[in-house]
C-alpha atoms as a PDB file:
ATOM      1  CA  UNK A   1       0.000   0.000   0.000  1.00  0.00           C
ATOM      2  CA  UNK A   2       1.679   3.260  -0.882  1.00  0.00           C
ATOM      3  CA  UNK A   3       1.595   6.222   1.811  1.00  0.00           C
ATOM      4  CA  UNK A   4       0.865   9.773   0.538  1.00  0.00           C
ATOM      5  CA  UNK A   5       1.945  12.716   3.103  1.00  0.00           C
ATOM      6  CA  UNK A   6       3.441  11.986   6.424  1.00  0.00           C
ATOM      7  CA  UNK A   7       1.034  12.064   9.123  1.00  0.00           C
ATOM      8  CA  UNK A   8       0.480   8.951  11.298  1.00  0.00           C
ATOM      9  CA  UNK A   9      -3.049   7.654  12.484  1.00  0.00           C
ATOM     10  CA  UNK A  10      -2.813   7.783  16.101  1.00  0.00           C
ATOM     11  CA  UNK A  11      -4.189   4.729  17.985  1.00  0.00           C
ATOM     12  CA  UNK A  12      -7.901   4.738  19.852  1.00  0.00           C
ATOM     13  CA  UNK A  13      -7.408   5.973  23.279  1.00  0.00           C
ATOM     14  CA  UNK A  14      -8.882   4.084  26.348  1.00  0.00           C
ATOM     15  CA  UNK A  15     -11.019   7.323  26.982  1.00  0.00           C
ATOM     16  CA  UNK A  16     -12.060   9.462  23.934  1.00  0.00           C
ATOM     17  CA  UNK A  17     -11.847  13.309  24.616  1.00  0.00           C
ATOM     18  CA  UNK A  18     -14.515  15.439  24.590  1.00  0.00           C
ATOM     19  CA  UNK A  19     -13.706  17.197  21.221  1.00  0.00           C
ATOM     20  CA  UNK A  20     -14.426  13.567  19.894  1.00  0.00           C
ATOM     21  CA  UNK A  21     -17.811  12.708  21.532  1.00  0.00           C
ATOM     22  CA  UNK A  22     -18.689  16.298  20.257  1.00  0.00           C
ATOM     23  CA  UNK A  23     -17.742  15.085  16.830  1.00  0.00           C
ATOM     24  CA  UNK A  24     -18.960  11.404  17.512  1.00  0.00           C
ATOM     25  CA  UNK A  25     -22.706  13.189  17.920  1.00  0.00           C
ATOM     26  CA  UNK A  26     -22.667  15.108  15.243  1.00  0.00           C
ATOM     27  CA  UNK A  27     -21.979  12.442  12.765  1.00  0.00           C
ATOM     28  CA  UNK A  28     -24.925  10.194  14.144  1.00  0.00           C
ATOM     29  CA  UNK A  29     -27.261  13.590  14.269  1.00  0.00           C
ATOM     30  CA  UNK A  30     -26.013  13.848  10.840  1.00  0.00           C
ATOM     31  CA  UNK A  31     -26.125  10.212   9.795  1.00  0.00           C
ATOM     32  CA  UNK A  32     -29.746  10.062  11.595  1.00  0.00           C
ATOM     33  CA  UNK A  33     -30.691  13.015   9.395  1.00  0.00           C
ATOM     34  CA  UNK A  34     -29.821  11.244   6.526  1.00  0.00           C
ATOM     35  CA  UNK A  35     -31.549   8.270   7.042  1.00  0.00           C
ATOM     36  CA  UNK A  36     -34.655   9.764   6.403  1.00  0.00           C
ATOM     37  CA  UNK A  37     -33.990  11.102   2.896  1.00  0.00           C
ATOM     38  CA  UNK A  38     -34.036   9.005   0.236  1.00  0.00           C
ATOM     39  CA  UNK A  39     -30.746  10.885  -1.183  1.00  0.00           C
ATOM     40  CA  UNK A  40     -27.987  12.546  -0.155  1.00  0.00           C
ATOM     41  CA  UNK A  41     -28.483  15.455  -1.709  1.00  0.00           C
ATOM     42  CA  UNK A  42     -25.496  15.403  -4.297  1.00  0.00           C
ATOM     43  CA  UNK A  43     -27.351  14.551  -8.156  1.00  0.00           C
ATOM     44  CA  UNK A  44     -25.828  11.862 -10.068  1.00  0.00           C
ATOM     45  CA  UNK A  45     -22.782  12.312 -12.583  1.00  0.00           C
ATOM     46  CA  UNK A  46     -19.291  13.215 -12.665  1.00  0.00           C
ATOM     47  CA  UNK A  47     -17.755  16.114 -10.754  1.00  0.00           C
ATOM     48  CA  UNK A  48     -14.226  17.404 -11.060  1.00  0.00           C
ATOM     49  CA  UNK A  49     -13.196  19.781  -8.680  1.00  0.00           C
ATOM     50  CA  UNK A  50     -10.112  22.064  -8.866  1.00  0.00           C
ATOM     51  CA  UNK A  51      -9.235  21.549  -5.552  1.00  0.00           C
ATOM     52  CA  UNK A  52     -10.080  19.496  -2.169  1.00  0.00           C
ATOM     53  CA  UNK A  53     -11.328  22.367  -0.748  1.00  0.00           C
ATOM     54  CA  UNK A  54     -13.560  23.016  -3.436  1.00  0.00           C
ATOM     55  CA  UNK A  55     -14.831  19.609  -3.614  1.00  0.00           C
ATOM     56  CA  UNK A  56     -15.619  19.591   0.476  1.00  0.00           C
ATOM     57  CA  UNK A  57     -17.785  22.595   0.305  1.00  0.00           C
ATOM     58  CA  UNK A  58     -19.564  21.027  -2.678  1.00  0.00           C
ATOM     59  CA  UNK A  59     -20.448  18.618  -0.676  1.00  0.00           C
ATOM     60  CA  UNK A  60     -21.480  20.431   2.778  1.00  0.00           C
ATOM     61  CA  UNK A  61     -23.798  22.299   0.583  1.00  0.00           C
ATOM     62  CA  UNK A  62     -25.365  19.155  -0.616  1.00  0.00           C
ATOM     63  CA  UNK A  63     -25.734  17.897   2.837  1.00  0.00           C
ATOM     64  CA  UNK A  64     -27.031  21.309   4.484  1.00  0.00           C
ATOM     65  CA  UNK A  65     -29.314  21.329   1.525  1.00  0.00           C
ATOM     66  CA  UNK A  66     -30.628  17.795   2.036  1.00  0.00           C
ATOM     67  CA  UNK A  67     -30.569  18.556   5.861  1.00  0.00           C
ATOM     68  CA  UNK A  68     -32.542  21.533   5.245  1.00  0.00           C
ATOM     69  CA  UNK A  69     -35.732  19.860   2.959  1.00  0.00           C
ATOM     70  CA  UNK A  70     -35.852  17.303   5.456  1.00  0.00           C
ATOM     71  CA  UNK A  71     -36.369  19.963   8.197  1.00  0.00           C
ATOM     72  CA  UNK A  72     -38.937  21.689   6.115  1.00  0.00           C
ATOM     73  CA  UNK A  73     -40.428  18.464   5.471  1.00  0.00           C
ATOM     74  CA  UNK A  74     -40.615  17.859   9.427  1.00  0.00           C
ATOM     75  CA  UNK A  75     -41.792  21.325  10.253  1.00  0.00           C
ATOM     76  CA  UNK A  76     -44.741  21.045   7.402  1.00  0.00           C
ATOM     77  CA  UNK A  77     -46.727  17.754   8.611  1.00  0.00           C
ATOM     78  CA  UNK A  78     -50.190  18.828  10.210  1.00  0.00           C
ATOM     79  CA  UNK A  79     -49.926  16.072  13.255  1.00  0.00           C
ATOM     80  CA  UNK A  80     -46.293  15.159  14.858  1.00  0.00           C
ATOM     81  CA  UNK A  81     -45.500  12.330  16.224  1.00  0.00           C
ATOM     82  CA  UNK A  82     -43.146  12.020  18.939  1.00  0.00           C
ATOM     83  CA  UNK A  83     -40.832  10.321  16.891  1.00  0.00           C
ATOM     84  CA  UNK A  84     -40.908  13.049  14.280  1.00  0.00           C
ATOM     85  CA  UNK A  85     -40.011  15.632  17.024  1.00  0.00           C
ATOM     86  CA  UNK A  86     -37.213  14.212  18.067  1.00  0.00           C
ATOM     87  CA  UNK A  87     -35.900  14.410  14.396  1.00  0.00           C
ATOM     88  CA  UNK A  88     -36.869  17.673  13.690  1.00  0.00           C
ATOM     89  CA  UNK A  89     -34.450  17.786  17.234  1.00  0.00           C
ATOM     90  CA  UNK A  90     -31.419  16.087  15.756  1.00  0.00           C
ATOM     91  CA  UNK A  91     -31.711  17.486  12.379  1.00  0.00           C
ATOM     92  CA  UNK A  92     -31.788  21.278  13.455  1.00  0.00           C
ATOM     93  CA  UNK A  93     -29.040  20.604  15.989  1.00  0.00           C
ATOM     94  CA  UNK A  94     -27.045  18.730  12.800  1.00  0.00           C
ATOM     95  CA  UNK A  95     -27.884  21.614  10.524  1.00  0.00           C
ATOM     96  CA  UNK A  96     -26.700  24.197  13.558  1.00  0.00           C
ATOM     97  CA  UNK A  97     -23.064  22.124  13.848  1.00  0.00           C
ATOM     98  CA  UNK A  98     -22.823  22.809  10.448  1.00  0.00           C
ATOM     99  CA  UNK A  99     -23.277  26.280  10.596  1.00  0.00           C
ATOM    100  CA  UNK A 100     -20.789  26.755  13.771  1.00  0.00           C
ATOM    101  CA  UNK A 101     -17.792  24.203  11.884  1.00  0.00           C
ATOM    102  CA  UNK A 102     -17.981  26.365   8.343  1.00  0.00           C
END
């Protein structure tokens, strides 16, 4: 396997920090947001992107996008359920960690 670059993966530690449950929770919000949208939000085809950076904020416009129908689809239904408040929760606290990270 060839290495690019030279940093080294550090190892799981036997307590994860608090920067890393912050991060750990707002993947599953994120991944929990997600999985109630058929799609991703990025439309099929090929992209090419002059850089990385270019290519990442391509693609946290897609998800804030598909983050952000989903909320409007939440905030639009006449009777919520309990389930469907808890994620309109998780999808406005996804789509606010979004916000504070850009």
């Amino acid at each position: 396997m060839r290495q690019v670059g030279r940093s080294k993966a550090r190892p799981p530690a036997a307590v994860p920090s608090a920067e890393a449950f912050r991060l750990a929770a707002v993947h599953q919000a994120t991944g929990q947001a997600l999985a109630a949208l058929p799609t991703t939000g990025i439309r099929k085809g090929i992209y090419r992107f002059a850089s990385h950076a270019e290519m990442n904020r391509h693609t946290d416009e897609a998800l804030a996008h598909a983050i952000a129908l989903n909320v409007r689809r939440l905030k639009t239904k006449r009777t919520p359920r309990d389930k469907d408040r808890l994620d309109r929760e998780i999808l406005e606290r996804a789509l606010s960690e979004l916000k504070k990270s850009k």
